[in-house]
C-alpha atoms as a PDB file:
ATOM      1  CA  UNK A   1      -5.146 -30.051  22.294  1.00  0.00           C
ATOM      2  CA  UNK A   2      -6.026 -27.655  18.945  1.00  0.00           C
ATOM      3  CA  UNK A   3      -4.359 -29.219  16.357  1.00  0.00           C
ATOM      4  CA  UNK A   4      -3.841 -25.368  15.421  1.00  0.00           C
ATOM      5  CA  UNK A   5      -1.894 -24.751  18.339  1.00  0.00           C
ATOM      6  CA  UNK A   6      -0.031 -27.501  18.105  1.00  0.00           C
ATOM      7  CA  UNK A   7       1.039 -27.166  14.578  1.00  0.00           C
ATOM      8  CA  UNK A   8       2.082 -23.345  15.546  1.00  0.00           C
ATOM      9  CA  UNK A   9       4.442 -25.340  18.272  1.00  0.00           C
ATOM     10  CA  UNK A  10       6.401 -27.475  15.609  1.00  0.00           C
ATOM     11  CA  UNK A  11       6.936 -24.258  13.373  1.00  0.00           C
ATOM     12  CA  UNK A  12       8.455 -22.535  16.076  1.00  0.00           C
ATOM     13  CA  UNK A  13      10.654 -25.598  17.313  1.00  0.00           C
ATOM     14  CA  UNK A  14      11.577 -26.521  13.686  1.00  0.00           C
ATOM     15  CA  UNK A  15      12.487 -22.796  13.428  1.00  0.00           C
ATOM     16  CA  UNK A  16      14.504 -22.747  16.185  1.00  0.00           C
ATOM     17  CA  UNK A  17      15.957 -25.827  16.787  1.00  0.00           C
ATOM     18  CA  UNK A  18      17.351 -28.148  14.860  1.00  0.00           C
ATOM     19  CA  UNK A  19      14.964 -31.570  14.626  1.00  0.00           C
ATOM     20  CA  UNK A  20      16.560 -35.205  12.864  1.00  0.00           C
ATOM     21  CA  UNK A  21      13.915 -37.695  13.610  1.00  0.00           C
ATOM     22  CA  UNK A  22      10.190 -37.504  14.007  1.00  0.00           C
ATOM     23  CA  UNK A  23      10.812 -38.453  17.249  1.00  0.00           C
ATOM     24  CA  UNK A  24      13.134 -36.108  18.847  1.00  0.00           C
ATOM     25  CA  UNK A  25      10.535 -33.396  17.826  1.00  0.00           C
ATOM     26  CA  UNK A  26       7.857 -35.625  19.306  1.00  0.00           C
ATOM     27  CA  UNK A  27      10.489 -35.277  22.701  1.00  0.00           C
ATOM     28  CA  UNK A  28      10.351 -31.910  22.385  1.00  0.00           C
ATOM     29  CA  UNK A  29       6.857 -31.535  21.986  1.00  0.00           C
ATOM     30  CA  UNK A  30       5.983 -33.324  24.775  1.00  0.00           C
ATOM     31  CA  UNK A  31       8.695 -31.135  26.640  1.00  0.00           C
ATOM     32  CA  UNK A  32       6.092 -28.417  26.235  1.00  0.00           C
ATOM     33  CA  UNK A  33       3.424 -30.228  27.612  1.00  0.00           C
ATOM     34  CA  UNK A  34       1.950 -31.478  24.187  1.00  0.00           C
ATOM     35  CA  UNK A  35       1.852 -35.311  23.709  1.00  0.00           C
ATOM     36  CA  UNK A  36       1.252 -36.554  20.088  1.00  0.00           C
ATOM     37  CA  UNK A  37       1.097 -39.702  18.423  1.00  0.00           C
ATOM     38  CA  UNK A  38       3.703 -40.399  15.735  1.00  0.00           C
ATOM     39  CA  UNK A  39       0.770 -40.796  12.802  1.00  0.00           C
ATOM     40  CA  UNK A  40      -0.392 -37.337  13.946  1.00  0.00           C
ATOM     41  CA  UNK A  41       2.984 -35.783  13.681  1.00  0.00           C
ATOM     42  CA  UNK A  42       3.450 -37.364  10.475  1.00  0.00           C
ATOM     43  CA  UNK A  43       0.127 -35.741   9.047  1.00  0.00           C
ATOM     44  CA  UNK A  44       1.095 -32.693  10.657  1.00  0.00           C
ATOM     45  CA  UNK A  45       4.491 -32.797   8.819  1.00  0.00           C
ATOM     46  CA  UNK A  46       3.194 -33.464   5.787  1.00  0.00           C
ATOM     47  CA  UNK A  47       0.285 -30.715   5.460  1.00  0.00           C
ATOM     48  CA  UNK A  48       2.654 -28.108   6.788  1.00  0.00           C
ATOM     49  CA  UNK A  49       4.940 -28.905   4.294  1.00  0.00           C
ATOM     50  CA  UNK A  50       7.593 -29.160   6.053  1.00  0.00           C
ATOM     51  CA  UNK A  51      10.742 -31.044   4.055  1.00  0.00           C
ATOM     52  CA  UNK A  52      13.043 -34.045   5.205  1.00  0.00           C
ATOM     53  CA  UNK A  53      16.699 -33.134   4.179  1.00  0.00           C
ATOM     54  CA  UNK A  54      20.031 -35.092   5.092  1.00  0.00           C
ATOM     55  CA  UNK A  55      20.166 -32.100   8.102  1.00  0.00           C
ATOM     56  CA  UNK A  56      16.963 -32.969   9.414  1.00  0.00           C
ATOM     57  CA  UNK A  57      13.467 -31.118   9.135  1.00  0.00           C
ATOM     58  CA  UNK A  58      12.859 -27.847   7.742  1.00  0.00           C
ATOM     59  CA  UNK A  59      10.168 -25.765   7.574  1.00  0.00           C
ATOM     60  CA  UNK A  60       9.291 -24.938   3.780  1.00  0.00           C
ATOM     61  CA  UNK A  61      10.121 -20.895   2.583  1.00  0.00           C
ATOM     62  CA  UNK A  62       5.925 -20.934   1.442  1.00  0.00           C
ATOM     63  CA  UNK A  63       5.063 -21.872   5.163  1.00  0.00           C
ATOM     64  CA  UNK A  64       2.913 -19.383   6.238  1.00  0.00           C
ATOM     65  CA  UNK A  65      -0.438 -19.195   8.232  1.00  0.00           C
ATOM     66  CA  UNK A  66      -3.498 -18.624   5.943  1.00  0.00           C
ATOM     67  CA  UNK A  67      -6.747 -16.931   6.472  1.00  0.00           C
ATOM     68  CA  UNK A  68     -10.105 -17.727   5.495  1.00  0.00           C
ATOM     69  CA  UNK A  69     -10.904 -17.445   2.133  1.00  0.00           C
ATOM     70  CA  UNK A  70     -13.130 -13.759   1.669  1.00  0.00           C
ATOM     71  CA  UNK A  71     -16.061 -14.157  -0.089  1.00  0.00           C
ATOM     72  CA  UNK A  72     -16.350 -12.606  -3.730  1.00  0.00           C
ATOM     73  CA  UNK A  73     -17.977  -9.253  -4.108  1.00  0.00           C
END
C-alpha cells in the first residue's frame, strides 16, 4: 500500500469522522481495505501533524499536501 495513499485516507476520515483512539481509526482504515500497524499509524500521525485533543484527533489548520520543491532559476 503507498504510504501516500494511505495518509490521503486518514485526512479524509479524520475530516469526516470523528476518531478517539489510534485504534478506532486503525478500524476504520482497515474498513477500507487498508491494514496498518499501530507504529505506522503513529508515524503517520505524527508527520501529518495531526493533534491529540480531549475530543479526539484532528487534523492540523497547516495540513496541506506539498509539492516538490522547484528548482532555483
Amino acid at each position: 500500500m503507498d504510504h501516500l495513499y494511505r495518509r490521503n485516507k486518514i485526512l479524509e476520515i479524520l475530516r469526516a469522522e470523528h476518531v478517539a483512539t489510534q485504534a478506532e481509526l486503525k478500524r476504520k482504515l482497515e474498513r477500507r481495505g487498508i491494514h496498518v500497524t499501530q507504529a505506522t499509524l503513529s508515524r503517520d500521525l505524527e508527520e501529518l501533524g495531526v493533534n491529540k485533543t480531549r475530543e479526539g484527533y484532528r487534523v492540523a489548520d497547516a495540513v496541506v499536501p506539498t509539492s516538490p520543491p522547484q528548482p532555483a532559476l
